[in-house]
Structure formats: structure tokens, C-alpha cells
Protein backbone atom coordinates (compact mmCIF):
# COMPACT_ATOMS: atom_id res chain seq x y z
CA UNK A 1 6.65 -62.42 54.34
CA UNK A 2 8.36 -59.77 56.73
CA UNK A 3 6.29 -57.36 59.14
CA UNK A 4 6.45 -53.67 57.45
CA UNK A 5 8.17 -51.64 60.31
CA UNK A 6 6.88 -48.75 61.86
CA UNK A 7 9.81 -46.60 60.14
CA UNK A 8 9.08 -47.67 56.67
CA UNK A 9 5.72 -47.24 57.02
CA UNK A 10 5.69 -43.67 58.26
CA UNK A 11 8.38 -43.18 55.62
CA UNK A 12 5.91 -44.41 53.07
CA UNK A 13 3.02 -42.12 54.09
CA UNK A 14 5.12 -39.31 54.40
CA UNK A 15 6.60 -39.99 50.96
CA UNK A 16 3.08 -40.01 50.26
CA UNK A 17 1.96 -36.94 51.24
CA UNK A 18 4.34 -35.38 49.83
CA UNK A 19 3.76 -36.46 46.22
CA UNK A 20 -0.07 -35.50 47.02
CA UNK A 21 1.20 -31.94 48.02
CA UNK A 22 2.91 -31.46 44.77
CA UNK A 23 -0.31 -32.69 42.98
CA UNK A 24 -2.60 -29.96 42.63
CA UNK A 25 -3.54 -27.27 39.91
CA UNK A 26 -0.84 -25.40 37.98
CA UNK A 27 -2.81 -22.39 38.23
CA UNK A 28 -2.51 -22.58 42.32
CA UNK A 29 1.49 -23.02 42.11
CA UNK A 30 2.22 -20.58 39.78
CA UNK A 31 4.38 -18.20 40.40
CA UNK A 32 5.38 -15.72 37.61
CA UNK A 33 9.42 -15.26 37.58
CA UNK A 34 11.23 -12.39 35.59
CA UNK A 35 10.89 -14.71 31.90
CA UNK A 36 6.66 -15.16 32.13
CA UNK A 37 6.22 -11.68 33.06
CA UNK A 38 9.10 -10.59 30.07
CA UNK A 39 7.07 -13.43 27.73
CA UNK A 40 3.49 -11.75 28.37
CA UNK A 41 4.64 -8.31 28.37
CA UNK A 42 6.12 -9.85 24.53
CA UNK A 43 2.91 -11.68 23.54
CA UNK A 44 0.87 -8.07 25.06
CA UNK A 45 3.53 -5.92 22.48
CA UNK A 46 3.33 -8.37 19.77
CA UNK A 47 -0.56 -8.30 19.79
CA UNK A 48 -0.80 -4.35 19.76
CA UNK A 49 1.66 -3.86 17.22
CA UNK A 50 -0.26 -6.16 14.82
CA UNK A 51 -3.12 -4.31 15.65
CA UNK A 52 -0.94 -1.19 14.99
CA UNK A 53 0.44 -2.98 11.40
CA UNK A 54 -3.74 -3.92 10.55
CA UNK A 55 -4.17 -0.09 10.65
CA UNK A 56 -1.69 1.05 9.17
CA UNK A 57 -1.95 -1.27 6.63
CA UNK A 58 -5.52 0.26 5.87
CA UNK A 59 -4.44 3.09 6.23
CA UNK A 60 -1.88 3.01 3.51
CA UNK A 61 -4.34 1.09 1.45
CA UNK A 62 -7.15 3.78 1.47
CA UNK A 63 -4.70 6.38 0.84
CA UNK A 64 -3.05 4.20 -2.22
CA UNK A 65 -6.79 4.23 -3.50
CA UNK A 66 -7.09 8.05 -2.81
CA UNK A 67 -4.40 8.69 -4.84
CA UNK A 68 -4.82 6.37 -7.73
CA UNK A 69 -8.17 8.49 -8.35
CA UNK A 70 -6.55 11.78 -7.51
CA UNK A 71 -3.96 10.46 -10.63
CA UNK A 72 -6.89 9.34 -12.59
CA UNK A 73 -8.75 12.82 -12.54
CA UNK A 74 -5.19 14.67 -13.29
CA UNK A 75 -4.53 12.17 -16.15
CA UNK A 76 -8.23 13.05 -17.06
CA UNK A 77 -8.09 16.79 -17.07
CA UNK A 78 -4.14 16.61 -18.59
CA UNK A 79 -6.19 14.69 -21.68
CA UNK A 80 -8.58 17.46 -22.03
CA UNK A 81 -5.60 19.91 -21.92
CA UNK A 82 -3.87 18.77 -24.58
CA UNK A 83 -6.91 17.95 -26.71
CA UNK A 84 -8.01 21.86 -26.41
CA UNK A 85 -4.20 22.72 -27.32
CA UNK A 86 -4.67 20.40 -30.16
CA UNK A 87 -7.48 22.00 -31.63
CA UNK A 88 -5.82 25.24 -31.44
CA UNK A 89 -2.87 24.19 -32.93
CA UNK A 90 -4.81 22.60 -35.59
CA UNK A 91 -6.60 25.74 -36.36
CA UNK A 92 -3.82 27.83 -36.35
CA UNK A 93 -1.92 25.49 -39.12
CA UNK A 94 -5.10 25.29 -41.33
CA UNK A 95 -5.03 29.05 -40.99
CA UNK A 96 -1.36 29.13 -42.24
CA UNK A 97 -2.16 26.19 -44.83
CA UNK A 98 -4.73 29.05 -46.20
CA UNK A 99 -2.19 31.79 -46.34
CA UNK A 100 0.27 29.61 -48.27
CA UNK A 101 -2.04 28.51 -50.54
CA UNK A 102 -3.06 32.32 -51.29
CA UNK A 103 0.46 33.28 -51.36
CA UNK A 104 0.87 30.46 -53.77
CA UNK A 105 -2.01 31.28 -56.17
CA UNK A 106 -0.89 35.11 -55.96
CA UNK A 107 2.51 34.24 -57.24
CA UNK A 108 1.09 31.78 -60.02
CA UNK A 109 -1.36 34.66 -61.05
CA UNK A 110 1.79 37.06 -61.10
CA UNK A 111 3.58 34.66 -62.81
CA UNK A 112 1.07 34.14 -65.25
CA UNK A 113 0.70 37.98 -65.93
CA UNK A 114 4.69 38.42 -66.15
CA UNK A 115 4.30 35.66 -68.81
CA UNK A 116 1.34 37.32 -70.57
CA UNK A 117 2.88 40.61 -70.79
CA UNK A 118 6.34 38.72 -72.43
CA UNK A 119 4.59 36.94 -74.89
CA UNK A 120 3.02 40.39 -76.08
């Protein structure tokens, strides 16, 4: 076996401690560049705009429901509407059924005199 020189030595141990200075946390190295600030500012958008979407999303939601019973009470009070206008219009056509039928009887009766006084 050959000696180990004093070069190659000292070249080992610096080699070394050089790979031992590059092994330490990530955390402690870290060094944000232009593209992890423009990714965090992203993710920090991203996260209050669905927070911004959530609400609105409620939002709409409760106001769909609002109006659904705002429909509901019109459709309600449109039904009691017509059903009044119904029963007015009924009314008035059974009061015009009645004059019809007393025109008609009239004119029989008339008839039935004109027919009376012929035969005579």
C-alpha cells in the first residue's frame, strides 16, 4: 500500500468540509429570488380570492333563497287575485244568465199572449 500524501490528504479534508458546509438546513440557505416571492404572492391571491368566491357564493345563495320566497308570496297573492276576479266574474255572468232567462220567459209569455189573442 502507498503512503497518502500530504496534498491528497488536505485535498480530502478540504473536499470535506466543503460538502459539510453545503449540508445544513434548507430553511438557513434560503434565499427567496424573484419566482418564490411571485409563487407566494400567487398562493397569498389564490387563497383570498377563494375566500372571496366562498362569499360570494353565499352570498348569491341567500339571495337565490330570498327571492325564491319573494316569488312564492307574489305567486301567492297573484292566486288570490285572480280567484277574487273570478268570483266577480262569476257573479256578474250568473247575473246576466238571470236577465236572459227573464228576457226569455218575457218573450215566451208574449208569445203565448200573441198566440192567445190569434186563436180568438
Amino acid at each position: 500500500m502507498q503512503p497518502i500524501s500530504r496534498f491528497t490528504t488536505t485535498t480530502g479534508v478540504l473536499a470535506l468540509l466543503l460538502a459539510l458546509a453545503g449540508c445544513h438546513k434548507e430553511d438557513d440557505r434560503r434565499v427567496d429570488g424573484p419566482a418564490e416571492r411571485a409563487g407566494r404572492e400567487l398562493d397569498e391571491a389564490t387563497g383570498k380570492a377563494a375566500e372571496h368566491l366562498e362569499k360570494a357564493r353565499e352570498n348569491f345563495q341567500e339571495a337565490a333563497k330570498e327571492t325564491g320566497r319573494e316569488l312564492d308570496q307574489a305567486a301567492e297573492k297573484a292566486g288570490e287575485n285572480l280567484n277574487k276576479a273570478a268570483e266577480v266574474v262569476g257573479e256578474k255572468l250568473e247575473r246576466a244568465g238571470e236577465k236572459v232567462q227573464a228576457s226569455a220567459e218575457a218573450a215566451r209569455e208574449d208569445q203565448e199572449e200573441a198566440e192567445k189573442g190569434k186563436s180568438k
